[in-house]
Protein backbone atom coordinates (compact mmCIF):
# COMPACT_ATOMS: atom_id res chain seq x y z
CA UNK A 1 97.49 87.23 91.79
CA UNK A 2 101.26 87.22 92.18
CA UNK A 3 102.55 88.40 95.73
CA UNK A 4 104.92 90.86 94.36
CA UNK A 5 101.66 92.74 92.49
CA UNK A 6 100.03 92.18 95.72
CA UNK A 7 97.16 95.23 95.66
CA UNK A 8 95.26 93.84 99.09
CA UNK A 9 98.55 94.77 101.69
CA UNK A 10 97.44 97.68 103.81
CA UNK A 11 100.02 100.23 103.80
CA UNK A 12 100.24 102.73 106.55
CA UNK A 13 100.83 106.25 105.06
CA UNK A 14 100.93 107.82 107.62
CA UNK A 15 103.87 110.34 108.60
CA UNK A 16 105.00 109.73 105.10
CA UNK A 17 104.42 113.47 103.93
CA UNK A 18 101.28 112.04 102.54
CA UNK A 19 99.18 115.05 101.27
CA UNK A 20 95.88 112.57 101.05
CA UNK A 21 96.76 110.93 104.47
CA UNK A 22 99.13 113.90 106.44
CA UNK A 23 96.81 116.64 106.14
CA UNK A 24 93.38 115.18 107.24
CA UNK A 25 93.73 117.72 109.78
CA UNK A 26 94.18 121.03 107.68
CA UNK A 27 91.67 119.71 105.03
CA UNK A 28 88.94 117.85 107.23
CA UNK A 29 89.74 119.26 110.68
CA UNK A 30 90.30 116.33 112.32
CA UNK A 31 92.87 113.50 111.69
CA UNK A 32 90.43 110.42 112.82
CA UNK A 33 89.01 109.93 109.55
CA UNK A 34 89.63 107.60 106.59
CA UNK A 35 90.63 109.72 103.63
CA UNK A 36 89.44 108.26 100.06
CA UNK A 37 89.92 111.66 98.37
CA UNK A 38 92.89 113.00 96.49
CA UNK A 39 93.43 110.86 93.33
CA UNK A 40 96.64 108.76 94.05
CA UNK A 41 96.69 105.39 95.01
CA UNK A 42 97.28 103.16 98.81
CA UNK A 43 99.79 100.77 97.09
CA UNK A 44 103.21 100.89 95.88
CA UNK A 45 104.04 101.33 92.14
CA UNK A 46 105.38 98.67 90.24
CA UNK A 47 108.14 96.63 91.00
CA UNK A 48 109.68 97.42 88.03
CA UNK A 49 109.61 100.96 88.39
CA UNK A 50 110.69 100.50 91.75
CA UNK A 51 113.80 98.46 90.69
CA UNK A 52 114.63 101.70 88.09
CA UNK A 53 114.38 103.99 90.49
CA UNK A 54 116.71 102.25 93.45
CA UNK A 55 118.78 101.77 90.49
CA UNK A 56 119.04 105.17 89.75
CA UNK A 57 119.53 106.37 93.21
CA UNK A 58 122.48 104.06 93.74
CA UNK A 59 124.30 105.69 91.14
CA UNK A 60 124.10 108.39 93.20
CA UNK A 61 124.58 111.28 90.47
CA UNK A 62 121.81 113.17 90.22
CA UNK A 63 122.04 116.26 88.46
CA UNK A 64 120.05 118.00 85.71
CA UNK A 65 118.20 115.73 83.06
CA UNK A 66 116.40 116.10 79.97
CA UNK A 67 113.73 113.42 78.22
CA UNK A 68 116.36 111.96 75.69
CA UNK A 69 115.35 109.76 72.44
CA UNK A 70 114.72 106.77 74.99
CA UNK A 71 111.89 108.24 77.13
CA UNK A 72 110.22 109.49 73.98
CA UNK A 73 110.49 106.82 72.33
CA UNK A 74 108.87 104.87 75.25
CA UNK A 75 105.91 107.42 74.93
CA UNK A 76 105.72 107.03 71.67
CA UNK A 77 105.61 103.17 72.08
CA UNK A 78 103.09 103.33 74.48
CA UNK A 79 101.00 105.42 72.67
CA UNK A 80 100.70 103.34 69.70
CA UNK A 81 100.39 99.95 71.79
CA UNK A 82 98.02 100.87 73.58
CA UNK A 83 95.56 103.32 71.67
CA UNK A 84 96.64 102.82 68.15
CA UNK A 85 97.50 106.69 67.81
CA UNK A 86 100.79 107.28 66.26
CA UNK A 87 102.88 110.43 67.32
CA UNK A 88 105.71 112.09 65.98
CA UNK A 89 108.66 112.20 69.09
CA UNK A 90 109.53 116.24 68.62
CA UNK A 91 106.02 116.91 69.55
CA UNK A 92 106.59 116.11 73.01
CA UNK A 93 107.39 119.15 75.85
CA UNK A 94 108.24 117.27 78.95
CA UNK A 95 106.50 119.10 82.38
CA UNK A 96 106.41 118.99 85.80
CA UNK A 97 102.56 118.46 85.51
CA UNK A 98 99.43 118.78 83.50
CA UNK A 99 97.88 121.52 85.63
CA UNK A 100 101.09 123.62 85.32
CA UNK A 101 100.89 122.75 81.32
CA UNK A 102 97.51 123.85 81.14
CA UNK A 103 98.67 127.25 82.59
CA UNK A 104 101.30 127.56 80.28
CA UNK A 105 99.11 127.01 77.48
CA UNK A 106 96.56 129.48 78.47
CA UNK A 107 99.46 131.72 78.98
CA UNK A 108 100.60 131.07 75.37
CA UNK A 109 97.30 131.48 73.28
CA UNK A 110 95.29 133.86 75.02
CA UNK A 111 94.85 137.51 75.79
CA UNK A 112 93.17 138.92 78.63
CA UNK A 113 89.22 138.53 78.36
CA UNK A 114 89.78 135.88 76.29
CA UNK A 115 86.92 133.47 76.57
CA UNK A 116 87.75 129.59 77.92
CA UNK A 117 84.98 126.84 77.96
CA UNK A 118 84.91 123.93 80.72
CA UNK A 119 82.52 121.72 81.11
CA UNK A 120 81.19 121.09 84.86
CA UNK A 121 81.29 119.63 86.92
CA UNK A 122 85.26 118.64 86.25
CA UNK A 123 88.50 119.01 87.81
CA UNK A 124 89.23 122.31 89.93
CA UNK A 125 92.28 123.72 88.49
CA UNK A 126 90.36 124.17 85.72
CA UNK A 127 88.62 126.83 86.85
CA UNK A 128 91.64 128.23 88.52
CA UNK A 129 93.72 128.33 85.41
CA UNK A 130 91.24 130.38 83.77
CA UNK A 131 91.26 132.90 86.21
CA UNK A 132 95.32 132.99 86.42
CA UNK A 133 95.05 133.68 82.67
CA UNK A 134 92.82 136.62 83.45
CA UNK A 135 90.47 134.99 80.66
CA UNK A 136 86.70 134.92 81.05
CA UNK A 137 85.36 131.39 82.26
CA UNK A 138 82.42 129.89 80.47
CA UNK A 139 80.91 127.35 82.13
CA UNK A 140 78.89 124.65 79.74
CA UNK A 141 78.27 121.98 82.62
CA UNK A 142 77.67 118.93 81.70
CA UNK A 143 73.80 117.37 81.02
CA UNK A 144 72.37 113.76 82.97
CA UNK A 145 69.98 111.97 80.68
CA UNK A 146 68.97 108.88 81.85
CA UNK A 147 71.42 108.75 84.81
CA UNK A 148 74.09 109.39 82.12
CA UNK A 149 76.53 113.17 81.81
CA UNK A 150 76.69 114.04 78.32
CA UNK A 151 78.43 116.94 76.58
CA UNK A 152 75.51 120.02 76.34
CA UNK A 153 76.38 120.62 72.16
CA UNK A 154 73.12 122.85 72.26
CA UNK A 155 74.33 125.23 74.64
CA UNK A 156 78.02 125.30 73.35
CA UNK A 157 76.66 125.93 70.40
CA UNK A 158 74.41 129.06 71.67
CA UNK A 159 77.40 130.20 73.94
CA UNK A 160 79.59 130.35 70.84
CA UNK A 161 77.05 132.31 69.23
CA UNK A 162 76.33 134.66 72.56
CA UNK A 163 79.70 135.68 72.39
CA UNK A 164 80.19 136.39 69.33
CA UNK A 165 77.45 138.76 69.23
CA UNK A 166 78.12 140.64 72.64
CA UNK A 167 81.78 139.67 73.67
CA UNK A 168 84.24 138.71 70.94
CA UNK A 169 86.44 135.39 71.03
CA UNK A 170 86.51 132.30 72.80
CA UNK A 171 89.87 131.11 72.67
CA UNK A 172 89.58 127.60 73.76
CA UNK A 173 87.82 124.50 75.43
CA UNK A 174 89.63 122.60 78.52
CA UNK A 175 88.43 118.87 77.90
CA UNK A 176 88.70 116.20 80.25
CA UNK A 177 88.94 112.69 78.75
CA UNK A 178 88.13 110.75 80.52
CA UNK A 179 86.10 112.83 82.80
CA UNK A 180 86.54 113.90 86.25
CA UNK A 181 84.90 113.79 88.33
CA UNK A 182 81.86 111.76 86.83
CA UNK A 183 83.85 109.09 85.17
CA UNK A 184 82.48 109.39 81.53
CA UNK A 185 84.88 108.15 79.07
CA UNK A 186 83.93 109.73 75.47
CA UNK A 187 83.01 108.21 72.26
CA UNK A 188 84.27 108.16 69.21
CA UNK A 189 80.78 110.03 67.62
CA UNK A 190 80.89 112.83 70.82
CA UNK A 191 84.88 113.83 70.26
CA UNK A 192 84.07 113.84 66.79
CA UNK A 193 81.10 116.41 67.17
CA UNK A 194 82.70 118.21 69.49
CA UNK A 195 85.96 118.47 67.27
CA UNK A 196 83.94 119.32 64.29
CA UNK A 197 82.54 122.31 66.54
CA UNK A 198 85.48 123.81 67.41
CA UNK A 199 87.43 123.48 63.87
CA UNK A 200 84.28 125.37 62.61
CA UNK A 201 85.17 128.28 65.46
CA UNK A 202 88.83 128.23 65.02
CA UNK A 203 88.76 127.00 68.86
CA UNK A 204 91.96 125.17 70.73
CA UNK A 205 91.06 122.23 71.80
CA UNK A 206 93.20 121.19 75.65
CA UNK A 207 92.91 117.71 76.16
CA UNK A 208 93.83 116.59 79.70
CA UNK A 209 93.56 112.62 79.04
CA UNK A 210 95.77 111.28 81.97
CA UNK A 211 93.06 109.02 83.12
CA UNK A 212 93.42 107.55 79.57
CA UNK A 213 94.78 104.26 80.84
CA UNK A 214 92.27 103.67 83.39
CA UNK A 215 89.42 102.71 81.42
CA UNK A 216 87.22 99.95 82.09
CA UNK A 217 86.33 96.98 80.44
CA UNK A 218 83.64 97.39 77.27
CA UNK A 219 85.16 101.01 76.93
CA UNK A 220 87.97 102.12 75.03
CA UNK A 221 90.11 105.76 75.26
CA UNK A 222 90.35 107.80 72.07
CA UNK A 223 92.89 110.37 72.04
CA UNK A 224 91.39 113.45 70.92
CA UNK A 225 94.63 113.45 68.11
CA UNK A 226 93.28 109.90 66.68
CA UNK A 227 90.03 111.50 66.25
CA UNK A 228 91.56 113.40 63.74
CA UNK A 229 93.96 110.65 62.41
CA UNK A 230 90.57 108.82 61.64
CA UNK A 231 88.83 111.52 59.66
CA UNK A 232 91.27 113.21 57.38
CA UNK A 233 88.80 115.83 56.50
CA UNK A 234 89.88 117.30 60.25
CA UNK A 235 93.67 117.42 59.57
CA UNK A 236 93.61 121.02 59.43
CA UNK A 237 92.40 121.03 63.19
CA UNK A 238 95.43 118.69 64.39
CA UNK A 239 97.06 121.93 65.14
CA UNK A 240 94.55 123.53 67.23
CA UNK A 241 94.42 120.42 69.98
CA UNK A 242 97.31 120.43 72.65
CA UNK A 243 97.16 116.88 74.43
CA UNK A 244 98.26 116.50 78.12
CA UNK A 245 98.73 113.36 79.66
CA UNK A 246 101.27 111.25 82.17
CA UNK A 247 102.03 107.82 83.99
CA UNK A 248 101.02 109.32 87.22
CA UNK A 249 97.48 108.27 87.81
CA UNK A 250 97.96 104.85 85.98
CA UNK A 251 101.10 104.22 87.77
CA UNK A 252 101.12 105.93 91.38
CA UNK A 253 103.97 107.93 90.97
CA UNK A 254 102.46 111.44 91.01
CA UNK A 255 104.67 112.74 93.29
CA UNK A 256 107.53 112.75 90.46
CA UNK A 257 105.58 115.65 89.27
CA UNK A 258 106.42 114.78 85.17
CA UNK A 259 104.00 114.84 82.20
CA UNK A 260 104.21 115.01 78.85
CA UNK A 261 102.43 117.58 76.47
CA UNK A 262 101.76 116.61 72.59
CA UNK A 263 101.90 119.68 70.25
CA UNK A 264 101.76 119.15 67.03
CA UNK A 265 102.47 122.75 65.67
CA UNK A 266 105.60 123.69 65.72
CA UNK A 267 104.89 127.52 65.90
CA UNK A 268 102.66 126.39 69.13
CA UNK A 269 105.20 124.57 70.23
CA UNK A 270 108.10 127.07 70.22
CA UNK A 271 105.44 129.96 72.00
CA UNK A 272 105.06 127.21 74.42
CA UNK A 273 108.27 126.37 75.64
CA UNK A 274 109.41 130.29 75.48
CA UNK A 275 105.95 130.52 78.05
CA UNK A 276 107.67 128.66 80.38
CA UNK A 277 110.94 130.16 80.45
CA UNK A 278 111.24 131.12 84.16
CA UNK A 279 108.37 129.68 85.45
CA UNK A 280 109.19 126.32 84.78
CA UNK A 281 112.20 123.86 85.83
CA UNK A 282 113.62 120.88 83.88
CA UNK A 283 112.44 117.33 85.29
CA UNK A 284 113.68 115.51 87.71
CA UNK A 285 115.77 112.17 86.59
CA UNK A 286 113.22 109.93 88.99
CA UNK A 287 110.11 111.40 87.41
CA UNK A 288 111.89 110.83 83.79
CA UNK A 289 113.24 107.07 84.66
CA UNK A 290 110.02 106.40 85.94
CA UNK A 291 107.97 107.24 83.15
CA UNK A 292 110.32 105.86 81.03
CA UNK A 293 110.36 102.57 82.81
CA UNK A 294 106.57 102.14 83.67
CA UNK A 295 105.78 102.39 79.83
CA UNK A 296 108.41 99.83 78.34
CA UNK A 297 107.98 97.16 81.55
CA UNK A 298 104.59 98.12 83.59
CA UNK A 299 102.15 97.05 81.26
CA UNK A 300 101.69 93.73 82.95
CA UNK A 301 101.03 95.53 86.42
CA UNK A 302 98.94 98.16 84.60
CA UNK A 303 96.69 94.82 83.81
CA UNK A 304 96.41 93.62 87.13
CA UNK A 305 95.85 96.97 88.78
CA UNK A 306 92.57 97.24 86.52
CA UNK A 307 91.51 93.96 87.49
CA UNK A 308 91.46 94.61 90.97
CA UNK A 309 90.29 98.37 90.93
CA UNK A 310 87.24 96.70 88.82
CA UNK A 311 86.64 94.50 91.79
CA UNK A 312 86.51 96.97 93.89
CA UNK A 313 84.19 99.15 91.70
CA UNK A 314 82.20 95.91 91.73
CA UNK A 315 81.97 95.67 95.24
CA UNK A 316 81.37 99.23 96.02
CA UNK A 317 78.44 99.18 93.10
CA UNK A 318 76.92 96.10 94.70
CA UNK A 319 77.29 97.18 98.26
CA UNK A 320 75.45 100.92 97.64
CA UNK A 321 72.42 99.69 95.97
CA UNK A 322 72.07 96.57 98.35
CA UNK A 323 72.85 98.83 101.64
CA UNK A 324 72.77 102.27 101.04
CA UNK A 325 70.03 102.93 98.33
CA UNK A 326 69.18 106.69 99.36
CA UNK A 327 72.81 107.23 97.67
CA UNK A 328 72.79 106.88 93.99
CA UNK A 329 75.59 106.03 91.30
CA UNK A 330 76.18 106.60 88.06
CA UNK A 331 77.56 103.92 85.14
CA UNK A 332 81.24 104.11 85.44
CA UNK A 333 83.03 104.23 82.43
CA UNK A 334 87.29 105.50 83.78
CA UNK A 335 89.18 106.30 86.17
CA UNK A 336 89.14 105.18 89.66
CA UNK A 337 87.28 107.78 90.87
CA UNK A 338 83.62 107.34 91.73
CA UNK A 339 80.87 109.69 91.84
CA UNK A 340 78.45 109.43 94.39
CA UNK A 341 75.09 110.79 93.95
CA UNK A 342 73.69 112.21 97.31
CA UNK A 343 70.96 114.30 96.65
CA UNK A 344 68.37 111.89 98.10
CA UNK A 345 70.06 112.17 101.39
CA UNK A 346 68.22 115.89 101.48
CA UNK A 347 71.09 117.52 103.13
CA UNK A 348 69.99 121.36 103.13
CA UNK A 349 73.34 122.23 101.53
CA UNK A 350 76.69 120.89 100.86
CA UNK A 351 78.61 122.24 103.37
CA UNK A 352 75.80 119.88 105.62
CA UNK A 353 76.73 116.93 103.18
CA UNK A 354 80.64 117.60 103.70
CA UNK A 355 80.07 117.65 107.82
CA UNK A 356 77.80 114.71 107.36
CA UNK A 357 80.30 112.52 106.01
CA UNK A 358 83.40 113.80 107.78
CA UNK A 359 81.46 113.59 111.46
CA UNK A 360 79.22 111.05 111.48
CA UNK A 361 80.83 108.59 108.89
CA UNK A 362 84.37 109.56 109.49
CA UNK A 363 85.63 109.65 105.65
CA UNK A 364 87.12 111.70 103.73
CA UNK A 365 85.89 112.38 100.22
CA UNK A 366 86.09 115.13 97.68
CA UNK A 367 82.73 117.38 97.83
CA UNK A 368 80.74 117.72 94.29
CA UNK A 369 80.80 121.37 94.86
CA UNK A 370 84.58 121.19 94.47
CA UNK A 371 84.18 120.65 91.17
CA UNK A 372 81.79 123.54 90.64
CA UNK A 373 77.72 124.02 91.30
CA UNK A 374 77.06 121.04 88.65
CA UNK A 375 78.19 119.07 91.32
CA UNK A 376 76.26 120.02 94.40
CA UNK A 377 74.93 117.23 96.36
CA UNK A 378 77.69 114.74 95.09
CA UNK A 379 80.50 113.53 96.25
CA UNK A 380 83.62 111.73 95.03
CA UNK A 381 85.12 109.12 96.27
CA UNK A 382 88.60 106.93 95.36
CA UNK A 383 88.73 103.58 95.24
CA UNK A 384 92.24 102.87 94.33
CA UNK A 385 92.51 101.21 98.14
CA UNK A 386 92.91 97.92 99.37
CA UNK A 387 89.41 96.16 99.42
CA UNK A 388 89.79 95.87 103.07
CA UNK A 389 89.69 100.17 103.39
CA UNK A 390 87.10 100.28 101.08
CA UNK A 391 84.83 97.84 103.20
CA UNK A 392 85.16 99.91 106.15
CA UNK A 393 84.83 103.17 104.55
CA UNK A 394 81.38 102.04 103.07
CA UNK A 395 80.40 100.39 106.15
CA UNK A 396 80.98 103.88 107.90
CA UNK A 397 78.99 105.82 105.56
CA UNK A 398 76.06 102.81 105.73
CA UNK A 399 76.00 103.42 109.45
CA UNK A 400 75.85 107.23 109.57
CA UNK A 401 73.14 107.00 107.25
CA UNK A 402 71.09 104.88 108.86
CA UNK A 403 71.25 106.68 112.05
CA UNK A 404 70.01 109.62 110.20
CA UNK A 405 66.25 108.10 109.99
């Protein structure tokens, strides 16, 4: 591996206004600990987006920006390269990031006591933009069949028809694709089913897919829009499905806060955009040259990031059933987040788990129950680290559980 994509180097984050590193103290209580939670990554971005950025910065005017024809038409490039879906460039709304897009299009399509389906356990701010809506959450968690999440259709299906007998309408379904926290990445037949579902019910479809690039080997992303691209009998749905995605995950640069939502209807799309007005600034001209330059020169890093995160998934897989059987894993499909099946340490409850692995193993992970009851006695942990961290992260959860017998 070339030194300048050099994904081994241990970086010290510290006192870099790191939230994952900085605030071990306000999130774990103590700062001694080796945090492998929030979902960003120990190494620098590309070069190349590097480059772009000191480039920008030495021009030294930096005042308000807008996504012009050339950062769209990098999206739009990217798109189409790498998941043969084909977009049209005034669909795009440029954000500050998916969570706050989400919001906004909660804000834009729903009433109060408007029903929203998510599927747990999955990202947080899910459940929080549900509530800032002031709609009514419906959880339809997830199902494990054979050490395997799949989507619950049956009890979609009966939820749908609950509410339309006691409550009125569900408005839409938040979909993650690929999934956090359990790392499914869907198939063409489920997003299909699912799709077909919800054009039946005259449901939105919001598709948060900015894990899309981090897919592993033997599994391909579909964007929920090529679903319909691929079955023209499902055109008439292409407006219902508002797509969210960004170059953060894939290329470390989520602090540049900038995303990109795809709406296809323009109606939508104007109701969107006046949603924001006042609760949402432009972007900033790093976040935009970033993006811009991690999708028409990053590719080639994108490549050897996967290979190594794969190593390390390798490792980690090898390592917990040779050393620390009592924890359990699940096939991993996307993203670099794992999900670690604990329920066989018999911790009484979570919070137990969470002290467990903060005081006697001394890292830092995300609790399941973070991501809703569907994921008590789990945790998730990130393995976009040097190899090195990883070792001694795992090494410190092999010893704390071994002095637990």
């Amino acid at each position: 591996m070339e030194d300048k994509y050099n994904f081994s180097k241990l970086h010290n984050r510290n006192n870099t206004m790191s939230v994952k590193w900085d605030k071990c103290e306000e999130i774990f209580g103590k700062d001694d600990i080796l945090p492998l939670w929030v979902a960003d990554s120990d190494w620098p971005t590309a070069p190349e987006i590097k480059a772009a950025l000191i480039n920008k910065a030495e021009n030294g005017i930096l005042g308000y920006t807008f996504a012009d024809q050339k950062v769209k038409t990098a999206v739009k490039n990217w798109l189409s390269k790498r998941f043969d879906l084909e977009i049209d460039k005034n669909w795009l709304v440029f954000d500050t990031g998916v969570v706050p897009a989400i919001n906004f299009t909660l804000k834009a399509i729903t009433k109060a006591g408007d029903g929203v389906v998510i599927q747990p356990p999955v990202y947080r701010p899910f459940f929080s933009a549900v509530k800032n809506n002031d709609c009514e959450l419906i959880k339809n968690s997830l199902v494990i069949k054979d050490r395997h999440y799949k989507i619950d259709f049956a009890g979609l299906e009966k939820i749908i028809a609950d509410w339309k007998d006691k409550k009125g309408d569900i408005k839409a379904l938040i979909f993650c694709s690929p999934h956090n926290p359990v790392g499914r990445v869907w198939k063409q037949s489920e997003l299909k089913r699912l799709i077909k579902i919800l054009k039946r019910e005259n449901i939105y479809l919001l598709s948060d897919e900015i894990h899309s690039d981090l897919v592993y080997p033997a599994y391909d992303h579909y964007p929920s829009l090529k679903i319909i691209d691929d079955n023209p009998e499902l055109e008439a749905y292409r407006k219902k499905i508002i797509t969210y995605m960004a170059a953060s995950k894939t290329f470390n640069i989520a602090g540049l806060h900038t995303s990109y939502t795809i709406i296809s209807s323009d109606k939508l799309k104007r109701k969107y955009n006046r949603t924001k007005n006042g609760f949402s600034s432009g972007n900033s001209p790093f976040g935009l040259e970033a993006l811009k330059s991690a999708y028409n020169n990053g590719e080639k890093w994108l490549e050897e990031q996967l290979q190594y995160i794969v190593e390390n998934k390798n490792y980690l897989q090898n390592f917990i059933e040779n050393e620390i059987p009592a924890i359990k894993l699940f096939e991993q499909e996307g993203t670099f987040l794992i999900w670690l099946d604990c329920r066989d340490l018999n911790f009484e409850n979570d919070q137990k788990l969470r002290k467990f692995m903060i005081e006697e193993a001394g890292v830092g992970l995300n609790p399941g129950i973070w991501f809703g009851k569907a994921g008590s006695g789990f945790m998730r942990l990130n393995i976009a680290c040097p190899k090195k961290r990883l070792k001694t992260a795992l090494i410190r959860i092999k010893n704390a559980v071994e002095k637990m017998a």
